[in-house]
C-alpha atoms as a PDB file:
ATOM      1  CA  UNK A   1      77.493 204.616-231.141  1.00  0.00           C
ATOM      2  CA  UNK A   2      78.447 202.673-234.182  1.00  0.00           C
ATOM      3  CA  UNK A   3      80.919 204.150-236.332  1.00  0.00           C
ATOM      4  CA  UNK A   4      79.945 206.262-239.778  1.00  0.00           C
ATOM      5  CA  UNK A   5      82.075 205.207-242.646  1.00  0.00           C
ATOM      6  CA  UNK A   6      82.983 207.926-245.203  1.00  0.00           C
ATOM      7  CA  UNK A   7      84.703 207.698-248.069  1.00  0.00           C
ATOM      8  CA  UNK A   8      86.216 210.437-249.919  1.00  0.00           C
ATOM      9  CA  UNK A   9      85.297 211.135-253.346  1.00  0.00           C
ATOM     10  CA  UNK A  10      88.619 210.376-254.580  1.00  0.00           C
ATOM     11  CA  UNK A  11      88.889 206.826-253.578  1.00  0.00           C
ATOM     12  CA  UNK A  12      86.132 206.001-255.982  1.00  0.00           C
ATOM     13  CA  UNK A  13      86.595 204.721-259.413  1.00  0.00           C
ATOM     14  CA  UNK A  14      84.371 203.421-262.025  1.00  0.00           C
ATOM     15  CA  UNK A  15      85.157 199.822-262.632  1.00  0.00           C
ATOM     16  CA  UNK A  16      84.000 197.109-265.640  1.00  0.00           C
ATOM     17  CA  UNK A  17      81.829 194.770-264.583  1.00  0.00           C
ATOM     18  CA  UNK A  18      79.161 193.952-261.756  1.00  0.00           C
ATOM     19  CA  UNK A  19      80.517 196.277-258.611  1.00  0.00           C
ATOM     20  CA  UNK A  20      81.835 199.145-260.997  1.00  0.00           C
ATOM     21  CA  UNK A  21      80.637 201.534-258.586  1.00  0.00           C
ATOM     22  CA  UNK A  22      82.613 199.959-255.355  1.00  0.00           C
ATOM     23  CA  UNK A  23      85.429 202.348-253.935  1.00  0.00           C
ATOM     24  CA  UNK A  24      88.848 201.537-254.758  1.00  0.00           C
ATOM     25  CA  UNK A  25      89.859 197.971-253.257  1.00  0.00           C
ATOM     26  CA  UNK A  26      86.608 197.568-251.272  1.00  0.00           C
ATOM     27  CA  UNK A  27      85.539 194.426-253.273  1.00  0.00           C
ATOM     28  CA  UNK A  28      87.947 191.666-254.148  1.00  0.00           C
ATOM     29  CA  UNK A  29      87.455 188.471-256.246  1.00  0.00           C
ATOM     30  CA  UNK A  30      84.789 186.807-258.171  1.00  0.00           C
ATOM     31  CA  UNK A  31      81.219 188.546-257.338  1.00  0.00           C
ATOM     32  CA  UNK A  32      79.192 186.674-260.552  1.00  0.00           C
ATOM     33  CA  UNK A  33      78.102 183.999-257.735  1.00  0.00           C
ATOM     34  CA  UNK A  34      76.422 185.430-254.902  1.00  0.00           C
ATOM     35  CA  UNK A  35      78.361 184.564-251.933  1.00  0.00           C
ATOM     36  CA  UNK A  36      78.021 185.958-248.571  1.00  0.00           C
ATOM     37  CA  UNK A  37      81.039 188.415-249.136  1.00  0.00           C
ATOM     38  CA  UNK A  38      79.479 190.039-252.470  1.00  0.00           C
ATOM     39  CA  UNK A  39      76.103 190.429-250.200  1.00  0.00           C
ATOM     40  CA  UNK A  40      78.075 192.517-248.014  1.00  0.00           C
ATOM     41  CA  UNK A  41      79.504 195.033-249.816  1.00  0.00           C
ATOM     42  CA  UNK A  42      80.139 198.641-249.519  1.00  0.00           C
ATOM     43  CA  UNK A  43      76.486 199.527-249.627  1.00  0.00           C
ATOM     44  CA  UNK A  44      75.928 197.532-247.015  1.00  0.00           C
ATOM     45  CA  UNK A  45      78.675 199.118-244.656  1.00  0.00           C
ATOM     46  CA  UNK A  46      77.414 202.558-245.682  1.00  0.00           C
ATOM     47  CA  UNK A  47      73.420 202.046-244.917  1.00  0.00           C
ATOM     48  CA  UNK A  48      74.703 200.757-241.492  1.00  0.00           C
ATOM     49  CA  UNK A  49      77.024 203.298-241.363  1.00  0.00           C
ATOM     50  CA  UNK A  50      75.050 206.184-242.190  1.00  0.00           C
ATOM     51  CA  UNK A  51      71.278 205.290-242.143  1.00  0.00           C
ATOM     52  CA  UNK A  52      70.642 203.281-238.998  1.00  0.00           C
ATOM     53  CA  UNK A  53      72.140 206.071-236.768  1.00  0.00           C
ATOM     54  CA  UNK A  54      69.335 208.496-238.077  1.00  0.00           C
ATOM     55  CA  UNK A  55      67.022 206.429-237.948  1.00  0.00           C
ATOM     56  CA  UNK A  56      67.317 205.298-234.274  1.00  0.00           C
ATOM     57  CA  UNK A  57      67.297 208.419-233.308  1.00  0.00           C
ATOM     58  CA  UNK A  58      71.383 208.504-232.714  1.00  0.00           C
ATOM     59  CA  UNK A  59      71.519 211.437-234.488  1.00  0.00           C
ATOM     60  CA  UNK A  60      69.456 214.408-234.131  1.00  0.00           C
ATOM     61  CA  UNK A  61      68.707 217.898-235.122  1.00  0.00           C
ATOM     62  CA  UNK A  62      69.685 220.996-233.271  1.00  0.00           C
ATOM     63  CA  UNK A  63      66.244 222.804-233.120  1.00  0.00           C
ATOM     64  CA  UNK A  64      63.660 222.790-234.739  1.00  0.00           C
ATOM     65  CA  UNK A  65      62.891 224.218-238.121  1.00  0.00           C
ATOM     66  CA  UNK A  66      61.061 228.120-237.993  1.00  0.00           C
ATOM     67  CA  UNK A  67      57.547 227.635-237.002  1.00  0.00           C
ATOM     68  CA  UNK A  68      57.633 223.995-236.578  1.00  0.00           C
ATOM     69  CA  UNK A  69      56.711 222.515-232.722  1.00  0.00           C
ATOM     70  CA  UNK A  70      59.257 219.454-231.984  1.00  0.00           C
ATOM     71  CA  UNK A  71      57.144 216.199-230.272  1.00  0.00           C
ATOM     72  CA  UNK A  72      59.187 213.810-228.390  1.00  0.00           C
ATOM     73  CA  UNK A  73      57.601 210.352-227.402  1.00  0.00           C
ATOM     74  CA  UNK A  74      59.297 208.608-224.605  1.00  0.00           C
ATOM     75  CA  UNK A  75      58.906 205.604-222.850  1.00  0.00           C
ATOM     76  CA  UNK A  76      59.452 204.405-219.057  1.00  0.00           C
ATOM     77  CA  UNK A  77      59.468 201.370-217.036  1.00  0.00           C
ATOM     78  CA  UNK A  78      59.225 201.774-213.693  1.00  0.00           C
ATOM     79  CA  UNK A  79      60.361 205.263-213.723  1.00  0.00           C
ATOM     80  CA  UNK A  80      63.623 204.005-215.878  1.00  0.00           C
ATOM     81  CA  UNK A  81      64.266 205.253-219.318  1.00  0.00           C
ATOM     82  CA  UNK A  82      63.227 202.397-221.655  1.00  0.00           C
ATOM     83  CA  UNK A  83      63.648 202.340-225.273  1.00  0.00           C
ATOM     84  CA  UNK A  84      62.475 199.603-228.121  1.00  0.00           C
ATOM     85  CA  UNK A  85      59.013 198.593-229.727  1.00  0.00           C
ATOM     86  CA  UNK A  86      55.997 200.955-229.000  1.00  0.00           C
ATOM     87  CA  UNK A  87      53.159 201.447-231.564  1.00  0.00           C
ATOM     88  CA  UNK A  88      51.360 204.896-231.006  1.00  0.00           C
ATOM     89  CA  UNK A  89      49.502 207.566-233.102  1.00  0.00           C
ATOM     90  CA  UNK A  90      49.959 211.083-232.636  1.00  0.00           C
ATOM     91  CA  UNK A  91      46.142 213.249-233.150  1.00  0.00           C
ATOM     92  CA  UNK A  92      46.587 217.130-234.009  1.00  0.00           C
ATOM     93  CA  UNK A  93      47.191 219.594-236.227  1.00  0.00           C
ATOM     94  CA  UNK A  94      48.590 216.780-238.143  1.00  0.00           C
ATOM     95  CA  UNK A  95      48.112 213.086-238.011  1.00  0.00           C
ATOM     96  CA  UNK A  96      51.270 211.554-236.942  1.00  0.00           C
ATOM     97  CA  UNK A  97      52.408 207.175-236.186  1.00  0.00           C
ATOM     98  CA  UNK A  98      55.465 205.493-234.781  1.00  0.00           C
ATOM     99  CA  UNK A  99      56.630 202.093-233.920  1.00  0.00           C
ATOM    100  CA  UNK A 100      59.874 202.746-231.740  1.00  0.00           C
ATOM    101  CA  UNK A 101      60.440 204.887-229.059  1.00  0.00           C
ATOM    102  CA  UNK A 102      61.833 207.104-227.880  1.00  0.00           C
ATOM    103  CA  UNK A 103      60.501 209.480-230.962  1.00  0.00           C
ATOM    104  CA  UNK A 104      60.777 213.025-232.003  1.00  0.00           C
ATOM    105  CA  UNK A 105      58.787 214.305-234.984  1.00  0.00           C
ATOM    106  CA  UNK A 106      58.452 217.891-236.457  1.00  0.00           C
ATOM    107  CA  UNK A 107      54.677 219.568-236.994  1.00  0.00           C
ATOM    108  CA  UNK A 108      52.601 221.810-237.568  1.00  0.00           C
ATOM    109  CA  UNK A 109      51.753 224.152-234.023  1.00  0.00           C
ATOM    110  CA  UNK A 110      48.510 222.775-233.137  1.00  0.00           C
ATOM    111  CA  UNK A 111      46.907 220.880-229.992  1.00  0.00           C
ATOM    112  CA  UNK A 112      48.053 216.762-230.034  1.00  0.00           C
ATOM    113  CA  UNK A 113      47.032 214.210-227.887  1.00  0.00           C
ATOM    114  CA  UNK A 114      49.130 210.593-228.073  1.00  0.00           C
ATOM    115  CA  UNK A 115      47.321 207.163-228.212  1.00  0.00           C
ATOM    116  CA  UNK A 116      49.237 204.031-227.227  1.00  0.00           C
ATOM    117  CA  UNK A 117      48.370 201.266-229.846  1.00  0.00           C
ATOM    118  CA  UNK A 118      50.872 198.448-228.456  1.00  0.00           C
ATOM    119  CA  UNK A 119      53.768 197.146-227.649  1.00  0.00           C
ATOM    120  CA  UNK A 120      55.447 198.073-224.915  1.00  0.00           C
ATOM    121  CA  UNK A 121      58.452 196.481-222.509  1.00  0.00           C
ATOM    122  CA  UNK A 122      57.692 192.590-222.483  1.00  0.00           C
ATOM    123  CA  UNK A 123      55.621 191.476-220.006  1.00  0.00           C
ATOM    124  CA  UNK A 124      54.559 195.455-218.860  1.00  0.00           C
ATOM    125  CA  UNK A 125      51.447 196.783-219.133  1.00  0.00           C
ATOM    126  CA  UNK A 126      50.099 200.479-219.717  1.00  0.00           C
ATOM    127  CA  UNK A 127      49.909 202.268-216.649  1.00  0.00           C
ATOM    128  CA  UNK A 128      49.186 205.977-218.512  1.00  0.00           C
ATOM    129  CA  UNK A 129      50.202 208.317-220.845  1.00  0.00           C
ATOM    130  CA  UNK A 130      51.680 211.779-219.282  1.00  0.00           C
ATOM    131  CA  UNK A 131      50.200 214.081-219.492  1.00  0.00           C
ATOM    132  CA  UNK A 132      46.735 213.195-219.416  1.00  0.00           C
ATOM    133  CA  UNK A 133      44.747 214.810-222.258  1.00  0.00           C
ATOM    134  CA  UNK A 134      46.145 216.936-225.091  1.00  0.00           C
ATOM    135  CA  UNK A 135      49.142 219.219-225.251  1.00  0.00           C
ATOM    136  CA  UNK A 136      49.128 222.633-227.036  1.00  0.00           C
ATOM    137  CA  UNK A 137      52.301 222.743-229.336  1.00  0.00           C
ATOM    138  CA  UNK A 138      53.658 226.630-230.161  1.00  0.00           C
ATOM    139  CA  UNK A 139      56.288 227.201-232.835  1.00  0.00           C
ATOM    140  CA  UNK A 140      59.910 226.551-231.936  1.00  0.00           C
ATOM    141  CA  UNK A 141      58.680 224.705-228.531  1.00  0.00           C
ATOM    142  CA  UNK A 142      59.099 220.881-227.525  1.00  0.00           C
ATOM    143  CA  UNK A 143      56.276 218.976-225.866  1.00  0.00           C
ATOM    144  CA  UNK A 144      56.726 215.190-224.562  1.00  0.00           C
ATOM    145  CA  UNK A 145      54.464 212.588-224.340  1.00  0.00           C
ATOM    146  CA  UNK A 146      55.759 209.879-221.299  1.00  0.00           C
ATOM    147  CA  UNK A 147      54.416 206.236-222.215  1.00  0.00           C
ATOM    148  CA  UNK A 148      54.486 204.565-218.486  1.00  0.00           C
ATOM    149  CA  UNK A 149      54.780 200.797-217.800  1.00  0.00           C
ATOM    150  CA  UNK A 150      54.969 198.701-215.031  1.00  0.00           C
ATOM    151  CA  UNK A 151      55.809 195.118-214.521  1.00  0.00           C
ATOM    152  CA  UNK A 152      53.321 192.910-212.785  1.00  0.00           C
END
């Protein structure tokens, strides 16, 4: 798991210039050309820092918010866990689609049904989506979809 960088609000301090907003000592030297060092600043360090882990799924929620149903899209090759590229589209209560896998999203209770639009592991093909049909979603409850591929 990568590492999240935090800075404490007292490290920061507005300076002239270009990078005024840069914590103290974080950005050194001449940053009017745009050299590889001023493209990698702070901000960078704190979107990978911070936003990547949320958004691959590194970091999750406890439960799920009152009267909300949790839906978790997974993937498996050959009965292994598999994660990466998988374009679906979740049909229910609410309209729902995803690229990456594996997936959890927060709706409304309702009845959902996953469709597998592509990707996949390379060289894999669809063998189904478990289980077959829809899945009824109740408040505070998890249902999973299971994408499963084999290899020819």
């Amino acid at each position: 798991m990568p590492a999240i960088v935090v800075v404490p609000a007292t490290k920061w301090r507005l300076r002239p210039g270009r990078n005024r907003h840069a914590p103290a000592g974080a950005i050194r030297g001449n940053c009017q050309k745009r050299s590889a060092a001023c493209r990698s600043s702070w901000r960078s360090a704190l979107f990978f820092g911070m936003v990547l882990p949320i958004f691959f799924g590194q970091v999750r929620r406890a439960t799920a918010p009152d009267g909300e149903t949790v839906v978790h899209i997974q993937a498996t090759q050959k009965g292994t866990a598999w994660s990466g590229r998988l374009a679906f589209r979740l049909n229910g209560a609410q309209q729902w689609t995803g690229s990456m896998v594996p997936y959890e999203v927060f709706v409304r209770p309702g009845v959902y049904t996953l469709t597998v639009t592509g990707g996949g592991p390379p060289g894999a093909r669809l063998l189904s989506v478990a289980p077959v049909g829809s899945q009824l979603g109740q408040a505070a409850e998890t249902i999973t979809f299971t994408a499963e591929f084999a290899t020819p």
